[in-house]
Structures are given as structure tokens and as C-alpha cells.
PDB file of N, CA and C in Angstrom:
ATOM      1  N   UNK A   1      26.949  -9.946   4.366  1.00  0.00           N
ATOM      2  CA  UNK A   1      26.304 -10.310   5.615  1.00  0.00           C
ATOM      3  C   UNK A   1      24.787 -10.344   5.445  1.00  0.00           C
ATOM      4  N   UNK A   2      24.053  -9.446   4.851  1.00  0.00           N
ATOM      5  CA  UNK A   2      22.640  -9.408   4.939  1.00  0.00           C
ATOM      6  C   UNK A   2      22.581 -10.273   3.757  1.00  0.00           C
ATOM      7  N   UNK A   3      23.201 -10.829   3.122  1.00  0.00           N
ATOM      8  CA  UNK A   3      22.863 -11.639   1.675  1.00  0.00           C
ATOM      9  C   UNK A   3      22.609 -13.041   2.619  1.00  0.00           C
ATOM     10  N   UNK A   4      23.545 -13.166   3.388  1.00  0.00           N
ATOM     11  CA  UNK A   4      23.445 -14.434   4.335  1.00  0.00           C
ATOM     12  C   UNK A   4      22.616 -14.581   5.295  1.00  0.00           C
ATOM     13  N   UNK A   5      22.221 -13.372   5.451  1.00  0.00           N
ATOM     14  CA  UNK A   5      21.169 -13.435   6.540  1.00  0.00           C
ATOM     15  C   UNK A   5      19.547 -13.805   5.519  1.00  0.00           C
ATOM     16  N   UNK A   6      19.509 -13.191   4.344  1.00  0.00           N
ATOM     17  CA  UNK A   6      18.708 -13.603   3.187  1.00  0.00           C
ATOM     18  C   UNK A   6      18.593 -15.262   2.825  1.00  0.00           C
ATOM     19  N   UNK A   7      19.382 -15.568   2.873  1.00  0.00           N
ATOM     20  CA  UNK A   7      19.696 -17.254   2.425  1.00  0.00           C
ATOM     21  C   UNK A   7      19.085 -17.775   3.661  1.00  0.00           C
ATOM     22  N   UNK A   8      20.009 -17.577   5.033  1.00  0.00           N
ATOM     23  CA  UNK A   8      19.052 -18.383   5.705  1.00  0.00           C
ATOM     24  C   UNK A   8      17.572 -17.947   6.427  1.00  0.00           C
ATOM     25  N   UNK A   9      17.676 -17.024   6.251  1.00  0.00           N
ATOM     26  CA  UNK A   9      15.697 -16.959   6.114  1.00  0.00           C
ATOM     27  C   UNK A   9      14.733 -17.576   4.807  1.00  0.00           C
ATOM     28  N   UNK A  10      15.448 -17.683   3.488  1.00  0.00           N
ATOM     29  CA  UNK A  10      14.995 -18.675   2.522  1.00  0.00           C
ATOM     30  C   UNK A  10      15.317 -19.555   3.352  1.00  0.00           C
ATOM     31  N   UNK A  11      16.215 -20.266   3.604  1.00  0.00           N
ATOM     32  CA  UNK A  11      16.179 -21.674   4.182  1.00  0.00           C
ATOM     33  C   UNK A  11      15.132 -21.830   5.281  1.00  0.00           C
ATOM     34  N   UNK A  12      14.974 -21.438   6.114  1.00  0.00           N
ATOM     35  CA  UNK A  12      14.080 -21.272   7.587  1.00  0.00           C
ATOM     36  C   UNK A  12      12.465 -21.437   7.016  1.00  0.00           C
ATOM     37  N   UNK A  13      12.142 -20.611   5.705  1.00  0.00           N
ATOM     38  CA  UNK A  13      10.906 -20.493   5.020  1.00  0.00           C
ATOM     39  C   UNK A  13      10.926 -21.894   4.445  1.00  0.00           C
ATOM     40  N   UNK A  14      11.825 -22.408   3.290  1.00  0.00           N
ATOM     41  CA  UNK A  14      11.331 -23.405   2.670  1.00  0.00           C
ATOM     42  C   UNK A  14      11.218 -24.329   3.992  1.00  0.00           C
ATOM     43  N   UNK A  15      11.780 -24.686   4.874  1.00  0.00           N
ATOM     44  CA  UNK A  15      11.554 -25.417   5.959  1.00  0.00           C
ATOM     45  C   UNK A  15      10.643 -25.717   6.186  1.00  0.00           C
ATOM     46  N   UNK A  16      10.076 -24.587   6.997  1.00  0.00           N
ATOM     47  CA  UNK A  16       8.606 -24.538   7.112  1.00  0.00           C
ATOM     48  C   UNK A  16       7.062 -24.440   6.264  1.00  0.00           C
ATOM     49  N   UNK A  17       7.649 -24.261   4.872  1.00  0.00           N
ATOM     50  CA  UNK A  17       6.425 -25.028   3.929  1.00  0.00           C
ATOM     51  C   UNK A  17       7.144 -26.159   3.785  1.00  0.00           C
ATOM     52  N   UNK A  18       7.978 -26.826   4.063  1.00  0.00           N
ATOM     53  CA  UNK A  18       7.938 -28.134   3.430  1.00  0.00           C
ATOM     54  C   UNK A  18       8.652 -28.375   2.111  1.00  0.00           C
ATOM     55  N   UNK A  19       8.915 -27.124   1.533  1.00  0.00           N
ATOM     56  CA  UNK A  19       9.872 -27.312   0.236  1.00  0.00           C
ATOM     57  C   UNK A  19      11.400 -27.253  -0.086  1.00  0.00           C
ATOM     58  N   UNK A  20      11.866 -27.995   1.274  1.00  0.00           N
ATOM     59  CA  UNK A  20      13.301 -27.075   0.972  1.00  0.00           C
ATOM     60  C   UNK A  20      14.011 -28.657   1.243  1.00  0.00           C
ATOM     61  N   UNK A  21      15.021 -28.302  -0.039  1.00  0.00           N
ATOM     62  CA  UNK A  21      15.641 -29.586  -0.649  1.00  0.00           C
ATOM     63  C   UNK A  21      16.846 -30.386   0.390  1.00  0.00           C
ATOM     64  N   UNK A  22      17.011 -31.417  -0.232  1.00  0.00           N
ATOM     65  CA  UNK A  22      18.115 -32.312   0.565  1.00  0.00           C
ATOM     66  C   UNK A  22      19.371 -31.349   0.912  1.00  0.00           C
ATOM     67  N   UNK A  23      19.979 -30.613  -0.083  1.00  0.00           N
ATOM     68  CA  UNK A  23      21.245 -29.601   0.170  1.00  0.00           C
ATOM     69  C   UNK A  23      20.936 -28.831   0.913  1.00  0.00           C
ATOM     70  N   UNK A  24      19.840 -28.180   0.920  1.00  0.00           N
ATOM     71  CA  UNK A  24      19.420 -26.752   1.462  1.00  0.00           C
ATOM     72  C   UNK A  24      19.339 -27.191   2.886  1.00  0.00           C
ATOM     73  N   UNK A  25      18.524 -28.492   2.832  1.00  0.00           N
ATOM     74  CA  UNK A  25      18.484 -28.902   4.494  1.00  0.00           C
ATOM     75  C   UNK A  25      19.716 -28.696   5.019  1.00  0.00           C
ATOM     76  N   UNK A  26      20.696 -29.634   4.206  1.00  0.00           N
ATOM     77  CA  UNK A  26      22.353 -29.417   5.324  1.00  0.00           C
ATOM     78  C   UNK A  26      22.545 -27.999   5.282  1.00  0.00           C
ATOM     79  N   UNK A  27      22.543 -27.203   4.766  1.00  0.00           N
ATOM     80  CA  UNK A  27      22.947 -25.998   4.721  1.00  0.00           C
ATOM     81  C   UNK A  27      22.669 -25.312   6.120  1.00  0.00           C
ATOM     82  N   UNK A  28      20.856 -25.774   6.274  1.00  0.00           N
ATOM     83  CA  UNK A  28      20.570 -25.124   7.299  1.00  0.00           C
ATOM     84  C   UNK A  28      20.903 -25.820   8.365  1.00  0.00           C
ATOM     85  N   UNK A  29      20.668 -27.269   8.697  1.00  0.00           N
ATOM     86  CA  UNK A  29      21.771 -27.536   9.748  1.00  0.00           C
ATOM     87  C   UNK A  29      23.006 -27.545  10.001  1.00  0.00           C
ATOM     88  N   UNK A  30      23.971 -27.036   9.083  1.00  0.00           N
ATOM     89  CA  UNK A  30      25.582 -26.679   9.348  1.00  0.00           C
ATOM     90  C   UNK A  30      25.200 -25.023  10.262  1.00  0.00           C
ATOM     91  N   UNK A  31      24.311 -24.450  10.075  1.00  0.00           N
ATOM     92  CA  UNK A  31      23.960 -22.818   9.794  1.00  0.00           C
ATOM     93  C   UNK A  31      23.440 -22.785  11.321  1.00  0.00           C
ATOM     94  N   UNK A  32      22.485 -24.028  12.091  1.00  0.00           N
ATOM     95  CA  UNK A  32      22.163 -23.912  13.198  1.00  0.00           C
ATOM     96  C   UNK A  32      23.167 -24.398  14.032  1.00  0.00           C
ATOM     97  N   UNK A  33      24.180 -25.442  13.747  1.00  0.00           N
ATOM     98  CA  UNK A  33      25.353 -26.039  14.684  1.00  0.00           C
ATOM     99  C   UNK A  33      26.237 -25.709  14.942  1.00  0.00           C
ATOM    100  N   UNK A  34      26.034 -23.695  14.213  1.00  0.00           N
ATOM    101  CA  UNK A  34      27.277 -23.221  13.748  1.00  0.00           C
ATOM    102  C   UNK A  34      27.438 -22.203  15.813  1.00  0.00           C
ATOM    103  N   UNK A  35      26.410 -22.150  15.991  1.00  0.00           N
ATOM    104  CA  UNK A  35      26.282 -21.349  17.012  1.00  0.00           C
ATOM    105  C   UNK A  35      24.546 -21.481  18.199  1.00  0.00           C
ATOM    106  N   UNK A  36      24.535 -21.644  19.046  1.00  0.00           N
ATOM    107  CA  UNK A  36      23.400 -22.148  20.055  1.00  0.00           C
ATOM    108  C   UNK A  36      22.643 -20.785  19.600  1.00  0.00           C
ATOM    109  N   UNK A  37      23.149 -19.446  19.317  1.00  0.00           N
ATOM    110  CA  UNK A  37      22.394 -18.500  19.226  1.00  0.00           C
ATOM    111  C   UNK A  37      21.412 -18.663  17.998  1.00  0.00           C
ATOM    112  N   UNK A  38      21.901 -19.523  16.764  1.00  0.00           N
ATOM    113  CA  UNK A  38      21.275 -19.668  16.022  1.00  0.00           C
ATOM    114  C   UNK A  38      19.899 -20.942  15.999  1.00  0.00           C
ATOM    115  N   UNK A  39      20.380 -21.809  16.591  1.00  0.00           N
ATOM    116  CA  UNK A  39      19.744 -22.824  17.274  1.00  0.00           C
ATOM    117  C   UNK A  39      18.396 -21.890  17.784  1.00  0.00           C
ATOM    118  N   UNK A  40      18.735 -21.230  18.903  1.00  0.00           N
ATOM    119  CA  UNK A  40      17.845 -20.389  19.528  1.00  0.00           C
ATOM    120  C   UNK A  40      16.461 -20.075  18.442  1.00  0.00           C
ATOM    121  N   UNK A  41      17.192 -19.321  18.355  1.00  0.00           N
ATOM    122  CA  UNK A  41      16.508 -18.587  17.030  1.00  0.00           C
ATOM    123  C   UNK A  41      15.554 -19.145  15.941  1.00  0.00           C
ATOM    124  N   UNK A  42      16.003 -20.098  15.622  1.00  0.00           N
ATOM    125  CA  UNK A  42      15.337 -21.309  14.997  1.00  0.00           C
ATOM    126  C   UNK A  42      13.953 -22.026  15.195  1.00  0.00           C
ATOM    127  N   UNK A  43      14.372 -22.118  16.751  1.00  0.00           N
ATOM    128  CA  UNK A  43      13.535 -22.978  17.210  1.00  0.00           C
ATOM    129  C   UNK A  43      12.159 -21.783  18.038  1.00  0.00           C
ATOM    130  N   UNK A  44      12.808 -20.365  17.976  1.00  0.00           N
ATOM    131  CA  UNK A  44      11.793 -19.828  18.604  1.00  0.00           C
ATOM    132  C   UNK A  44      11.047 -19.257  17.460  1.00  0.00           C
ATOM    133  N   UNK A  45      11.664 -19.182  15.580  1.00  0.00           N
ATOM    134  CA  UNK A  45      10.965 -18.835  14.936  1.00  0.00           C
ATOM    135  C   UNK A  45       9.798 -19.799  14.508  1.00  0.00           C
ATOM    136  N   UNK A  46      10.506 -21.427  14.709  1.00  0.00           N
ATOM    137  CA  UNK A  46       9.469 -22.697  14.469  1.00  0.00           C
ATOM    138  C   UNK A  46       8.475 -22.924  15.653  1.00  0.00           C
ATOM    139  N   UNK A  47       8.265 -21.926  16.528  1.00  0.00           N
ATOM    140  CA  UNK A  47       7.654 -22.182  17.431  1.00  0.00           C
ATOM    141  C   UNK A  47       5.966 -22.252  17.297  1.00  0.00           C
ATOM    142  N   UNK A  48       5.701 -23.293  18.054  1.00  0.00           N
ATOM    143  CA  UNK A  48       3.856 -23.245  18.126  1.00  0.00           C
ATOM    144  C   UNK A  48       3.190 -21.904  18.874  1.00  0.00           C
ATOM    145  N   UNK A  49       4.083 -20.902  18.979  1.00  0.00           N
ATOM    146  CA  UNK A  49       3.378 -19.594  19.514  1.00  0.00           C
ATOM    147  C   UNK A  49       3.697 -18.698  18.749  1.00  0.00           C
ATOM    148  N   UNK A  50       4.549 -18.890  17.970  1.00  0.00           N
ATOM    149  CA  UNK A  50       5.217 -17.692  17.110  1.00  0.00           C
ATOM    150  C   UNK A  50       3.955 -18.200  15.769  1.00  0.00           C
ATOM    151  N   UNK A  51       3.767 -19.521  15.479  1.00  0.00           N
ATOM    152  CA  UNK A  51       2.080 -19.549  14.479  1.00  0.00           C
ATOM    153  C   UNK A  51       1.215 -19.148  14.982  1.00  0.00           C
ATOM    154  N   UNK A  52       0.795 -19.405  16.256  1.00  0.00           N
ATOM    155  CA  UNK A  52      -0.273 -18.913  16.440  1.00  0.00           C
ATOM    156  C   UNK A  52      -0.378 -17.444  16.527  1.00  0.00           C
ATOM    157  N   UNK A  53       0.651 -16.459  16.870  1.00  0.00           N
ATOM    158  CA  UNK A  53       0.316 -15.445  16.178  1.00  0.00           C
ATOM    159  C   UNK A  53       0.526 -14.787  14.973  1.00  0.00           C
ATOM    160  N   UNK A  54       1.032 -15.569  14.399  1.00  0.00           N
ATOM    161  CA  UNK A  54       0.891 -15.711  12.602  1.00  0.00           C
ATOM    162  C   UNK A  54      -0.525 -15.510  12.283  1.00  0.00           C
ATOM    163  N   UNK A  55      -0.565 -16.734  12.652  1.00  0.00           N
ATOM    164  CA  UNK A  55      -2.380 -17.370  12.484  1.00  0.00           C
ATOM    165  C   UNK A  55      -3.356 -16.228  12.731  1.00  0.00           C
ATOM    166  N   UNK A  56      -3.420 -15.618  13.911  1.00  0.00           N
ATOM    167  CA  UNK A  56      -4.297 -14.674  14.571  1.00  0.00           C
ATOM    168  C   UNK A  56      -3.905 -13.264  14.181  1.00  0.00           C
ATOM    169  N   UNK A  57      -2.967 -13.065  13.727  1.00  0.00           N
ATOM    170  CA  UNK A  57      -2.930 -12.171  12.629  1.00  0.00           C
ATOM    171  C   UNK A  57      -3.216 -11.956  11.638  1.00  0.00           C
ATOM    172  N   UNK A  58      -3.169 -13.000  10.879  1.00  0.00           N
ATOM    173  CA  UNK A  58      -3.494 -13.181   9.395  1.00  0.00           C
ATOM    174  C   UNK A  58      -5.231 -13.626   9.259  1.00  0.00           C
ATOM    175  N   UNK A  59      -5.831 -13.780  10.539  1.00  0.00           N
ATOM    176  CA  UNK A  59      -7.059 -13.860  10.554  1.00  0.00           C
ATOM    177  C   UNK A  59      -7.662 -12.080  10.529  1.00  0.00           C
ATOM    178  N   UNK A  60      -6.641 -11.897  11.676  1.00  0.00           N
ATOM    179  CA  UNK A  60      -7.561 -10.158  11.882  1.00  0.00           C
ATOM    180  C   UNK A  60      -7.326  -9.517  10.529  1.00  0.00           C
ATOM    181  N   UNK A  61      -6.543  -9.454   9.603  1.00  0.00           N
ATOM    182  CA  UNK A  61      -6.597  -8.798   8.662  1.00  0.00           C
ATOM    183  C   UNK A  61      -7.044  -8.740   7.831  1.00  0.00           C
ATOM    184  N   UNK A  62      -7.703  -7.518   7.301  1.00  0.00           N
ATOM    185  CA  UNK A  62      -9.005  -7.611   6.504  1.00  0.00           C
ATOM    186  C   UNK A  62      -8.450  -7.570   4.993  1.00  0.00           C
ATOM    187  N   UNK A  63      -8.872  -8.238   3.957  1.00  0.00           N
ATOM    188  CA  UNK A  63      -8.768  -8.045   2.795  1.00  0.00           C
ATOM    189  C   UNK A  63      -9.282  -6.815   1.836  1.00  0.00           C
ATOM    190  N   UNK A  64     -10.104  -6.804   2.261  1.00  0.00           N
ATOM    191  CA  UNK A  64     -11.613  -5.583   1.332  1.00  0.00           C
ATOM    192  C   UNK A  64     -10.724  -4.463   1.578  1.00  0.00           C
ATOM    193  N   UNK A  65     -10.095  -4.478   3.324  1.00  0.00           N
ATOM    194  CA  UNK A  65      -9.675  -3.057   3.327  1.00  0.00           C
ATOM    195  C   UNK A  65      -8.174  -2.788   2.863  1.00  0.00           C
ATOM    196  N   UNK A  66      -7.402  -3.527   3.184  1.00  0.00           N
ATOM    197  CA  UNK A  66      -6.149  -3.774   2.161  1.00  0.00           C
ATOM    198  C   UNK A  66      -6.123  -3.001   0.804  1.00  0.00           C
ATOM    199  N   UNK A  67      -6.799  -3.425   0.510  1.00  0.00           N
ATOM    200  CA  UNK A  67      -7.472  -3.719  -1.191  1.00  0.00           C
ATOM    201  C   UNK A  67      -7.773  -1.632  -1.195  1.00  0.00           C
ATOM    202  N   UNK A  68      -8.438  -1.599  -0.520  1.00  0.00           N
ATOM    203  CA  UNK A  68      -8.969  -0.110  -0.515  1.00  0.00           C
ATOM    204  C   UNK A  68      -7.860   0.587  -0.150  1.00  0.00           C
ATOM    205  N   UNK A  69      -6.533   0.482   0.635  1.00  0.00           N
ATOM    206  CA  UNK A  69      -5.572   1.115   0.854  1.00  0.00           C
ATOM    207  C   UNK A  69      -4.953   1.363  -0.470  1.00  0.00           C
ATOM    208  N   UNK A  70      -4.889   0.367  -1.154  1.00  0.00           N
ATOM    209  CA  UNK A  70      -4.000  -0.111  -2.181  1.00  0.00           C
ATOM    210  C   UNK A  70      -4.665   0.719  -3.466  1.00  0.00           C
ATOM    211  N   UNK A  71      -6.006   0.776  -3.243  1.00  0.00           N
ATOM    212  CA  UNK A  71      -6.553   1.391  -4.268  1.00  0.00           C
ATOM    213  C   UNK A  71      -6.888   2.896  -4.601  1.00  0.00           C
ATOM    214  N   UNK A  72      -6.733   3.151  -3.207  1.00  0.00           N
ATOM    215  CA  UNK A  72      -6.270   4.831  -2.840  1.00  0.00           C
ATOM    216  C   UNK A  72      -4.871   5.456  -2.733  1.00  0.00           C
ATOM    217  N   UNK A  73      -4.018   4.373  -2.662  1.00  0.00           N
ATOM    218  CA  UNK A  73      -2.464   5.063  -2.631  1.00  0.00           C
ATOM    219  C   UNK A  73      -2.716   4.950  -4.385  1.00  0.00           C
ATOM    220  N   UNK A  74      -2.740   3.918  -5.344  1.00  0.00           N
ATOM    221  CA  UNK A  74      -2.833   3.778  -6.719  1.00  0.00           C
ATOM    222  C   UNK A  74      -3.450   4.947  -6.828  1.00  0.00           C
ATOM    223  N   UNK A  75      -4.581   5.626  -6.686  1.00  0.00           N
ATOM    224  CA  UNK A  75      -5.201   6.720  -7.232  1.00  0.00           C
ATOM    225  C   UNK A  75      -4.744   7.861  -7.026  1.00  0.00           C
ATOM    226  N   UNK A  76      -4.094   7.888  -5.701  1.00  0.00           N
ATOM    227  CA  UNK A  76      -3.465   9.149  -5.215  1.00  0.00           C
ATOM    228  C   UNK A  76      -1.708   9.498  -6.406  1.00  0.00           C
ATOM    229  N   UNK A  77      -1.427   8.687  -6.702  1.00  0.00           N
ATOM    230  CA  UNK A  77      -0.217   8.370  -7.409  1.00  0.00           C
ATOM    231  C   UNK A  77      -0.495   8.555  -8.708  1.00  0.00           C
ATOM    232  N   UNK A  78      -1.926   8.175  -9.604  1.00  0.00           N
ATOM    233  CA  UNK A  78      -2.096   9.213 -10.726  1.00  0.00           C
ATOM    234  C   UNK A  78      -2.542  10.372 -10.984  1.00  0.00           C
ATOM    235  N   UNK A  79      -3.213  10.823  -9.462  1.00  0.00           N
ATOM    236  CA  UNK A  79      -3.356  12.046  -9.923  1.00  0.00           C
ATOM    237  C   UNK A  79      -2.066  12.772  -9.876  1.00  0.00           C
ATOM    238  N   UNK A  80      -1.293  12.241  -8.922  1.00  0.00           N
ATOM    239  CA  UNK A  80       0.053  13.423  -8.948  1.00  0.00           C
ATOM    240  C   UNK A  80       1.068  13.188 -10.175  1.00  0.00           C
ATOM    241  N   UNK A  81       0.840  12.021 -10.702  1.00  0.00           N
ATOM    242  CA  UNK A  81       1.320  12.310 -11.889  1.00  0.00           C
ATOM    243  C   UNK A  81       0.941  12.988 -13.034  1.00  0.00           C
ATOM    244  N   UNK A  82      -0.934  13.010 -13.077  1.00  0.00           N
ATOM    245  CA  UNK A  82      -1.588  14.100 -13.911  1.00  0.00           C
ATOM    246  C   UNK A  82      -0.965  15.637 -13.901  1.00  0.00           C
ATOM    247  N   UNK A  83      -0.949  15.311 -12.502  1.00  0.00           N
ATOM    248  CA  UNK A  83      -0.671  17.144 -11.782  1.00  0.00           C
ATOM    249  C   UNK A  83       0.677  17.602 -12.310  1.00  0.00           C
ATOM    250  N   UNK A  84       1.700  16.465 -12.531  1.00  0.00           N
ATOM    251  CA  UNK A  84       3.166  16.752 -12.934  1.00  0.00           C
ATOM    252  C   UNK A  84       2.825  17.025 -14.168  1.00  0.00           C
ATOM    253  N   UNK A  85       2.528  16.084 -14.937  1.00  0.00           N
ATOM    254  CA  UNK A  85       2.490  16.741 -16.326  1.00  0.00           C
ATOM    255  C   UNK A  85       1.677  17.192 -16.649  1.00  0.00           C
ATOM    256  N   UNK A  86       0.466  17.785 -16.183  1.00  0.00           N
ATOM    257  CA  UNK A  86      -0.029  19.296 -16.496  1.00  0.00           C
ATOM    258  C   UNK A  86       0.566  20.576 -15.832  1.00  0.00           C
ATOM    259  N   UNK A  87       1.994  20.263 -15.052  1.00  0.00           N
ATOM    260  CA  UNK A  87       2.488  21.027 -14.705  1.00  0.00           C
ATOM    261  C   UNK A  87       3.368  21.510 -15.226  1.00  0.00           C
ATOM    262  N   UNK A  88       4.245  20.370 -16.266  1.00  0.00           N
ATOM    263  CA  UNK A  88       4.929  21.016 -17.170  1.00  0.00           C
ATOM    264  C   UNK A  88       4.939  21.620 -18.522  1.00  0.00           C
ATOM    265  N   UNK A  89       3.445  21.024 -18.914  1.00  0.00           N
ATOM    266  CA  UNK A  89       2.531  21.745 -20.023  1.00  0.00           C
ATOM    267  C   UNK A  89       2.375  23.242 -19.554  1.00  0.00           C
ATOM    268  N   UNK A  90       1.785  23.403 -18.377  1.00  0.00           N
ATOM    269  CA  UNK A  90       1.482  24.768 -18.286  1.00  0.00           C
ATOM    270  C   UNK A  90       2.458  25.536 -18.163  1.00  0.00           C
ATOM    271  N   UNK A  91       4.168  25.184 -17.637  1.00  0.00           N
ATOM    272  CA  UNK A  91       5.241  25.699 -17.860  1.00  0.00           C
ATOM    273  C   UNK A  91       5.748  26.343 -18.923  1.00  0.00           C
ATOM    274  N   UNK A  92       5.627  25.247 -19.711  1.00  0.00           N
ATOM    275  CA  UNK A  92       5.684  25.632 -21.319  1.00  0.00           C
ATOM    276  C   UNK A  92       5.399  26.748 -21.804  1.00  0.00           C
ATOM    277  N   UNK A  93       3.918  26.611 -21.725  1.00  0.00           N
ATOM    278  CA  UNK A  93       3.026  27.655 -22.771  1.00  0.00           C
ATOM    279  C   UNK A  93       3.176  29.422 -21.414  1.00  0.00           C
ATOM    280  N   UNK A  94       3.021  28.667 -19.933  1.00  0.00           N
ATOM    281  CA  UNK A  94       3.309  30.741 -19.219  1.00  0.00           C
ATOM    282  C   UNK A  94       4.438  30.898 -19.383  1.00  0.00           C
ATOM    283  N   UNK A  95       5.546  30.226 -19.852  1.00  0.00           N
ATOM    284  CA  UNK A  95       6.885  30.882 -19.810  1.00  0.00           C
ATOM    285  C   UNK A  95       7.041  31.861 -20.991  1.00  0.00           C
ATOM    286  N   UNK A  96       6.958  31.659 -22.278  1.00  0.00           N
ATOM    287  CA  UNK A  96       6.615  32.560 -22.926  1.00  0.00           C
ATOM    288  C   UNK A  96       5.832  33.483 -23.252  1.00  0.00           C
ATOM    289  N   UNK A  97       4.295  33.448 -22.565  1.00  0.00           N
ATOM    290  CA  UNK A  97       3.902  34.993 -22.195  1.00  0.00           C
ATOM    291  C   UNK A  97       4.799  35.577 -21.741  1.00  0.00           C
ATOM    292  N   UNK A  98       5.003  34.751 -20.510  1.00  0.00           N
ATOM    293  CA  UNK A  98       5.249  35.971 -19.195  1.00  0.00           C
ATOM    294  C   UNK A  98       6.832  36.927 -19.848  1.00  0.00           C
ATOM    295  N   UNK A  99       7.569  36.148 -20.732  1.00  0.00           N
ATOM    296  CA  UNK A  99       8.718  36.622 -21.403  1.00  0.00           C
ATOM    297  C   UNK A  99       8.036  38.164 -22.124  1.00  0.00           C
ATOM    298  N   UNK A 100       7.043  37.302 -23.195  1.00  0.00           N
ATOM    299  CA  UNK A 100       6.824  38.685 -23.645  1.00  0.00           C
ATOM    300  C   UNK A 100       6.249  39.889 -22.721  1.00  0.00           C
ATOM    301  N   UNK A 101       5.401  39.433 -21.795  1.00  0.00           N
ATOM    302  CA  UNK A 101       4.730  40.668 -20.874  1.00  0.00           C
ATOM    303  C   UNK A 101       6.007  41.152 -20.446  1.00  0.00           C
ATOM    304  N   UNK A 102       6.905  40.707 -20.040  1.00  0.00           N
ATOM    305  CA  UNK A 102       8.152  41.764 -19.373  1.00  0.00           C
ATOM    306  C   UNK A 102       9.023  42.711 -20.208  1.00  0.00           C
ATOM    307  N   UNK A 103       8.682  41.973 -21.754  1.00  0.00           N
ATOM    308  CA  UNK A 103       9.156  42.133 -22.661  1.00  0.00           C
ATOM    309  C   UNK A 103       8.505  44.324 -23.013  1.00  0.00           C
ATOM    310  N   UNK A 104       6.949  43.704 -22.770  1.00  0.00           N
ATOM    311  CA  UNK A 104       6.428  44.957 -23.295  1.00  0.00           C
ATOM    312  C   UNK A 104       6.458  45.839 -22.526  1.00  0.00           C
ATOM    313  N   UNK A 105       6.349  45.521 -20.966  1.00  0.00           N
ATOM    314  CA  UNK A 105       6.431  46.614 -19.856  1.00  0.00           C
ATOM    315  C   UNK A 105       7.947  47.330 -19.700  1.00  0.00           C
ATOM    316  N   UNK A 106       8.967  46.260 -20.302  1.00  0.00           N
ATOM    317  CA  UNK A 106      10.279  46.942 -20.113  1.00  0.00           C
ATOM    318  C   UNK A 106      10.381  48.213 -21.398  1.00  0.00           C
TER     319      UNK A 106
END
């Protein structure tokens, strides 16, 4: 079911750039004639209001800061991987003190 729901949202996309082939077309019109709900749907995703807030979205969004999200989750993600494996280095080497310290107090 969601594989099909995948296909025809590829179909719905190439549509709307313009790249979607002679087969694919029937596909998607067997896919809209199959049911008015889909029809619906179609026509309210091809809609001149459903771009324009495409449009006015994709205007408000800032790049620079994107970019800075992206570049702080990336940084945040090596240090915790630093932190892991200097965590299991330091495992290493206190596990065997701490063996012997119990070792000598026992």
C-alpha cells in the first residue's frame, strides 16, 4: 500500500516538472479515474494555491541558516563520537587498575 502510494506521488511529481513519460502518464490517469477521491486530490495538489505556498515558502527559507543547522547537528555528532571512543579507551586502561586496587585492598 505505501509502495503505491510512493509510485503515485512519483507520478504526481514527474507531472508537475514536466518529466513524466507517455506510460507513466496512463498510469496516472487510470490512478485518478480509479476514484473522484483521487481526482480530488490531484487537482488540489496541482493547484495554483497549493504553489503559491510552495513558492512563499521556499522564499522564506533561509539558506545560510539551514546550512548552520546542518553544520551544528554535523559537529554535535563528532564530538559524541569522539566522546564514545574516548570512552572506551578509558574503559580499557580503568578497568584494570581498578581490578588491581580491589585486588590490593582485599
Amino acid at each position: 500500500m505505501i509502495n503505491k502510494q510512493l509510485y503515485i506521488a512519483e507520478l504526481i511529481s514527474s507531472f508537475l516538472s514536466g518529466s513524466i513519460t507517455p506510460e507513466e502518464e496512463i498510469r496516472l490517469k487510470e490512478w485518478r479515474e480509479s476514484s473522484p477521491d483521487h481526482e480530488r486530490l490531484f487537482q488540489n495538489i496541482c493547484s495554483t494555491e497549493n504553489f503559491e505556498k510552495y513558492f512563499r515558502s521556499a522564499k522564506e527559507y533561509d539558506n545560510r541558516k539551514g546550512w548552520e543547522q546542518l553544520n551544528r547537528k554535523i559537529s554535535l555528532m563528532k564530538r559524541r563520537n569522539y566522546l564514545l571512543q574516548f570512552s572506551k579507551y578509558a574503559a580499557i586502561l580503568i578497568l584494570p587498575f581498578f581490578i588491581v586496587f580491589l585486588w590490593f585492598i582485599h
